[in-house]
Protein backbone atom coordinates (compact mmCIF):
# COMPACT_ATOMS: atom_id res chain seq x y z
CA UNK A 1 -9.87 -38.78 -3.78
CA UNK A 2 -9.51 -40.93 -0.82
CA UNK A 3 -13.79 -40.41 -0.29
CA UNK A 4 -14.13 -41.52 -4.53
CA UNK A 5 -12.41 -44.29 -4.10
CA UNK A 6 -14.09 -45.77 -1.04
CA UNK A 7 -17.85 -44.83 -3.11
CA UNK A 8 -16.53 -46.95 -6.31
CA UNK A 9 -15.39 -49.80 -4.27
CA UNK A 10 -18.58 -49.73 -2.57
CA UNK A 11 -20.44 -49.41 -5.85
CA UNK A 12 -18.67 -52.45 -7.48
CA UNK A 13 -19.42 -54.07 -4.51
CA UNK A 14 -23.08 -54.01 -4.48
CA UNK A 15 -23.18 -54.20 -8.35
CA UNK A 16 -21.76 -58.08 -7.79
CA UNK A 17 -24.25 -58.27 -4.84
CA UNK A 18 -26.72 -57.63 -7.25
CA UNK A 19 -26.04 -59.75 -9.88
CA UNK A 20 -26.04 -62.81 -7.38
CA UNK A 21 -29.39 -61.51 -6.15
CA UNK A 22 -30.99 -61.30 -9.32
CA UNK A 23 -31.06 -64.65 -10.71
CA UNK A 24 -34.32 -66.52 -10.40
CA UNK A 25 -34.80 -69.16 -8.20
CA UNK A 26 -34.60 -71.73 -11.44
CA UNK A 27 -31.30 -70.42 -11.91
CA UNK A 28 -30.26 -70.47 -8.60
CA UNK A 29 -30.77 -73.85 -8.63
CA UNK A 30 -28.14 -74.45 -11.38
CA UNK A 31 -25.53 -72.66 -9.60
CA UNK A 32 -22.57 -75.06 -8.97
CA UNK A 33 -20.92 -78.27 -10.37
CA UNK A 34 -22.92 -80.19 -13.18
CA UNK A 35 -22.23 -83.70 -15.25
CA UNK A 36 -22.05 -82.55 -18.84
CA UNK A 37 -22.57 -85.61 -21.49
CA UNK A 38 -23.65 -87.21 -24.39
CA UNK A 39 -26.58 -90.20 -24.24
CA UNK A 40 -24.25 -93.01 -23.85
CA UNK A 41 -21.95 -91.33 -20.78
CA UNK A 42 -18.79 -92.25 -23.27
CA UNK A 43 -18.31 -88.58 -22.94
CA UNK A 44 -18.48 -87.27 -19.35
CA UNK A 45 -16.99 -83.97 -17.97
CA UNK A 46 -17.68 -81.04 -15.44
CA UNK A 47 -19.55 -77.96 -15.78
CA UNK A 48 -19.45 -75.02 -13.40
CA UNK A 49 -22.48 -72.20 -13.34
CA UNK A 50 -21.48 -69.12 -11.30
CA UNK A 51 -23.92 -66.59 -9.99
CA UNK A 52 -21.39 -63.34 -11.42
CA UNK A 53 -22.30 -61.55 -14.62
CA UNK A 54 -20.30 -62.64 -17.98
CA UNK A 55 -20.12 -60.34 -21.47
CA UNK A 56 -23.62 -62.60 -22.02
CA UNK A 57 -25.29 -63.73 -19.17
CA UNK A 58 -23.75 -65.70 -16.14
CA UNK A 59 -20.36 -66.91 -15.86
CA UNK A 60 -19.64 -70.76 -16.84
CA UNK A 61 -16.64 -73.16 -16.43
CA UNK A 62 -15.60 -76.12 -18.33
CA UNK A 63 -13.29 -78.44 -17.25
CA UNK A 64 -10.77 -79.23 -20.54
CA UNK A 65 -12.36 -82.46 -20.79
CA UNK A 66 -15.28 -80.79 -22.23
CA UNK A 67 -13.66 -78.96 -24.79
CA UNK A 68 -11.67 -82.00 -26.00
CA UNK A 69 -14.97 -83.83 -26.46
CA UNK A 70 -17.57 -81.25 -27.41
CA UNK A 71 -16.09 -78.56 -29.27
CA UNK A 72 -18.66 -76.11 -29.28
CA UNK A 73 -18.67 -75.29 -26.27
CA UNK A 74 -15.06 -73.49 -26.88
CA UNK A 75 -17.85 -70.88 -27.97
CA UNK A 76 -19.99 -70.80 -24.84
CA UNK A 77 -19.06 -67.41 -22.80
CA UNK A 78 -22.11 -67.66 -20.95
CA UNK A 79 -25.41 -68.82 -19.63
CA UNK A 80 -28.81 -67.90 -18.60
CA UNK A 81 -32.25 -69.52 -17.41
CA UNK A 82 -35.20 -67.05 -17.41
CA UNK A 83 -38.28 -68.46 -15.57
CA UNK A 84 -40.62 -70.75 -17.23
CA UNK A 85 -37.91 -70.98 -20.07
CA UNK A 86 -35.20 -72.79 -21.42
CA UNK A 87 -31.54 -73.37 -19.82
CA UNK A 88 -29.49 -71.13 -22.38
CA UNK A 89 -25.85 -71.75 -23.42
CA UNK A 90 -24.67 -69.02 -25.17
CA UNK A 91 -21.93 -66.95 -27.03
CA UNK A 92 -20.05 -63.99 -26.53
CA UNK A 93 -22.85 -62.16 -28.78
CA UNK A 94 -25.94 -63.71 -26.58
CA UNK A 95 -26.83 -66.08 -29.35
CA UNK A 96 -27.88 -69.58 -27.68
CA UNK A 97 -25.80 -72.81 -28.71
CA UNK A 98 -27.17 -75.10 -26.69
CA UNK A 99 -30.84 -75.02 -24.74
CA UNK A 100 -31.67 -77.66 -22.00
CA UNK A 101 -35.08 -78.64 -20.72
CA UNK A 102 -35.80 -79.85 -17.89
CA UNK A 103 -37.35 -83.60 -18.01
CA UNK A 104 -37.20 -84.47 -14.65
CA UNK A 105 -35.21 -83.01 -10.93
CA UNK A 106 -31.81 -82.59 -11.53
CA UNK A 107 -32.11 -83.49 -15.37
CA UNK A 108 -31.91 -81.65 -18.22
CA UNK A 109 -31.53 -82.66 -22.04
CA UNK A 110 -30.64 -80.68 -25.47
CA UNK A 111 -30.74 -82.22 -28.80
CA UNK A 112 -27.73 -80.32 -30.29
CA UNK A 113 -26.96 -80.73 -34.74
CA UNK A 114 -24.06 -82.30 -34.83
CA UNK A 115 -24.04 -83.97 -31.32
CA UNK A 116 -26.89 -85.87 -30.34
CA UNK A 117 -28.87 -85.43 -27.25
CA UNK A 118 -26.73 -83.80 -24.55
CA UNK A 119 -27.50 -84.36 -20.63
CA UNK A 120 -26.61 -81.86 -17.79
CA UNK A 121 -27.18 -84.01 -14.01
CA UNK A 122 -26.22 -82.75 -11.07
CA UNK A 123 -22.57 -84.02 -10.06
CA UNK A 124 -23.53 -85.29 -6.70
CA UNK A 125 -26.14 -87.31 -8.06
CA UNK A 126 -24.88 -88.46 -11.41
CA UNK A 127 -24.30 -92.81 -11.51
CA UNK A 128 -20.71 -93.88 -12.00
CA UNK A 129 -19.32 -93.77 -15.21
CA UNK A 130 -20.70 -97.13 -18.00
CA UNK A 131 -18.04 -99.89 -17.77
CA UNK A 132 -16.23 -99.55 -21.32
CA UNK A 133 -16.66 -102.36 -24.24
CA UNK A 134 -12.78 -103.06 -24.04
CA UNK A 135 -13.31 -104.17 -20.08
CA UNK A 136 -15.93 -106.48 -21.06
CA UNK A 137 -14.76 -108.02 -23.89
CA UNK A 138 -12.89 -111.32 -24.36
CA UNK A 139 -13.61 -114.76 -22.97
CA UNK A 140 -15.06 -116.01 -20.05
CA UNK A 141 -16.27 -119.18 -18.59
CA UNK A 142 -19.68 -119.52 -17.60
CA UNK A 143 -19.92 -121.88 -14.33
CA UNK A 144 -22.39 -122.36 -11.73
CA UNK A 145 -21.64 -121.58 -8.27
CA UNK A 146 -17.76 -122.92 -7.86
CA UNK A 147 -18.32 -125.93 -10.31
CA UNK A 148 -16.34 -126.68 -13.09
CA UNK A 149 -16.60 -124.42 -16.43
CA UNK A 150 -20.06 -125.11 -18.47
CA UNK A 151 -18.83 -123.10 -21.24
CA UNK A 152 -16.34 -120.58 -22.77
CA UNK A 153 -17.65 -117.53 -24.57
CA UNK A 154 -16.26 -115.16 -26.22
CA UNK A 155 -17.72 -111.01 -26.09
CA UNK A 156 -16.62 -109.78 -29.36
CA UNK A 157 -17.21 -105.72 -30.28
CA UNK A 158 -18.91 -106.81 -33.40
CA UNK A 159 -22.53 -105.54 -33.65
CA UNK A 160 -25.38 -107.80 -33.74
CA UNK A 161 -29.19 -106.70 -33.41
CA UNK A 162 -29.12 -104.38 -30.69
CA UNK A 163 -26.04 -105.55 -29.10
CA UNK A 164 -22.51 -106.97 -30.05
CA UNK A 165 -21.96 -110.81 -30.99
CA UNK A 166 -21.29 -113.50 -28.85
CA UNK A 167 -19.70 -116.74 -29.37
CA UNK A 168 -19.87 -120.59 -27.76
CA UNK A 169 -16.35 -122.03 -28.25
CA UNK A 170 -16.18 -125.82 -28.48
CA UNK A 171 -17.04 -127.88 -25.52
CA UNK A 172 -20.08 -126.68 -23.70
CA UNK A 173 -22.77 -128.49 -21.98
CA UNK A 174 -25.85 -129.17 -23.79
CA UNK A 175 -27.83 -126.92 -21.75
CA UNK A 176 -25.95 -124.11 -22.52
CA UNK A 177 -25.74 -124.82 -26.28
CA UNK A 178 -29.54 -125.45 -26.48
CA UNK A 179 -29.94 -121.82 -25.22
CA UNK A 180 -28.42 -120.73 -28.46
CA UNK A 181 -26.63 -117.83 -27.13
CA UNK A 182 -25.77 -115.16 -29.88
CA UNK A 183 -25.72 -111.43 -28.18
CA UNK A 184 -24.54 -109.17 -25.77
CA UNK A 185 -24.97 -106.19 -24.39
CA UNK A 186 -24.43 -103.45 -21.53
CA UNK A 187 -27.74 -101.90 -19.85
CA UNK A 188 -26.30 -99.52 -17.16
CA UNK A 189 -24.10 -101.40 -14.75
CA UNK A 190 -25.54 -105.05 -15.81
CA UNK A 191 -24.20 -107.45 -18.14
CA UNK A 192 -27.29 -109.24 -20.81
CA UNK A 193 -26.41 -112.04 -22.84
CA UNK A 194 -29.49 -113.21 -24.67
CA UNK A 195 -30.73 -116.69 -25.82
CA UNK A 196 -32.12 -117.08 -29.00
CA UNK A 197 -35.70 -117.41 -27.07
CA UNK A 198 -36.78 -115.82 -23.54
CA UNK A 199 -35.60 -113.13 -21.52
CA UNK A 200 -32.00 -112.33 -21.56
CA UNK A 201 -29.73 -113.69 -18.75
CA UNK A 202 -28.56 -110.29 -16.43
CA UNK A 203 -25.52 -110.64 -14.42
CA UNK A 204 -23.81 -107.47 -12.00
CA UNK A 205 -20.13 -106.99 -11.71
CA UNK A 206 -19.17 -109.16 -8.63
CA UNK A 207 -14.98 -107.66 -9.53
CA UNK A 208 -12.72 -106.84 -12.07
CA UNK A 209 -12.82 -110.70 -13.33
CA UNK A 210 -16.32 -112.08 -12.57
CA UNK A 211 -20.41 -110.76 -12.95
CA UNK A 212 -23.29 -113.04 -10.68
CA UNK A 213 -26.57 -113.43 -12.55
CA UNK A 214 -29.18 -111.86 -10.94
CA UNK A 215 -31.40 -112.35 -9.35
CA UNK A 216 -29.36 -113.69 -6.77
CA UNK A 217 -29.53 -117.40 -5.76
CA UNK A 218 -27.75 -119.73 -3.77
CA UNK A 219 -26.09 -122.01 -6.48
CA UNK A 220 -25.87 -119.09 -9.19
CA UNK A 221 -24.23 -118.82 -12.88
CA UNK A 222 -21.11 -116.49 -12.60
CA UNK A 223 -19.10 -115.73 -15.56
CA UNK A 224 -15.10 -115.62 -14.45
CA UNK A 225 -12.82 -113.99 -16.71
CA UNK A 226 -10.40 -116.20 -18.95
């Protein structure tokens, strides 16, 4: 009895061995914590590959962020990435929910019905989460370098063009209200308000209450948080 037990163990043993051993090295690669969102990073949690066998495929882990914001993967028991192939999300059955290709190192995207194009990055190398809408808009004061105010504008979450609206309240300098300033927007971790004609005007969060336009300069436009 003693001897059967010990062979089983062992058996079990090297059966998990195995299954570690047998992924390819694509999948091996996948092994480990991933950045699971949608295009605009509104929508960000954690995904976990293992190397151990599931009912269909590999194991996987979501964090319950994920299943708060994408619901379908309440259905994903699984996942596998033969060579040369797709990265396969799949159910309980085998069927695949969601398939990733890779477009570039460490990226992979999946149109998905229903949900857009969904992005897998590597955690380690994912950007910091998109500043949200409500911590951008409001009113500011435009001013160069530590001058007096030039202008007050207002960020609203209305949509305009490509962006949201933006608004000159009474009193600003010429200059500024020659630019014609209508729109806003966020592009990554910069700030664009855009003139009726010419490039947009980029700025980078300096703090919670002020962005620098960039490129830098010695005397430079800062908008300061009213």
């Amino acid at each position: 009895m003693r001897r059967s037990g010990f062979v089983l163990a062992a058996l079990l043993f090297l059966g998990t061995d195995a299954s570690a051993q047998s992924l390819n090295e694509s999948a091996k690669a996948m092994v480990g914590s991933w950045e699971f969102s949608n295009a605009d990073r509104d929508k960000i949690c954690i995904v976990t590959f293992k190397a151990e066998r599931a009912t269909s495929g590999y194991r996987v882990e979501f964090d319950p962020k994920c299943i708060e914001q994408f619901p379908l993967v309440r259905d994903v028991a699984g996942w596998n990435y033969p060579d040369n192939d797709l990265l396969h999300l799949v159910d309980a059955q085998g069927k695949s929910l969601i398939d990733f290709s890779e477009v570039e190192t460490g990226m992979f995207e999946a149109p998905t019905q229903g949900l857009g194009v969904l992005f897998l990055q590597n955690a380690a190398d994912a950007a910091p989460p998109p500043i949200p809408l409500d911590q951008v808009a409001g009113d500011w004061a435009l001013m160069r370098g530590a001058g007096k105010p030039l202008c007050t504008i207002t960020l609203s979450t209305t949509a305009a063009d490509d962006g949201f609206a933006l608004l000159l309240k009474p009193g600003c300098d010429p200059a500024i209200v020659r630019l014609n300033f209508a729109r806003w927007r966020l592009d990554r971790d910069e700030l664009m308000i855009a003139p009726a004609r010419g490039n947009s005007w980029r700025f980078e969060q300096s703090d919670a209450n002020s962005w620098s336009r960039v490129p830098a300069s010695a005397n430079p436009y800062v908008l300061v948080r009213q």
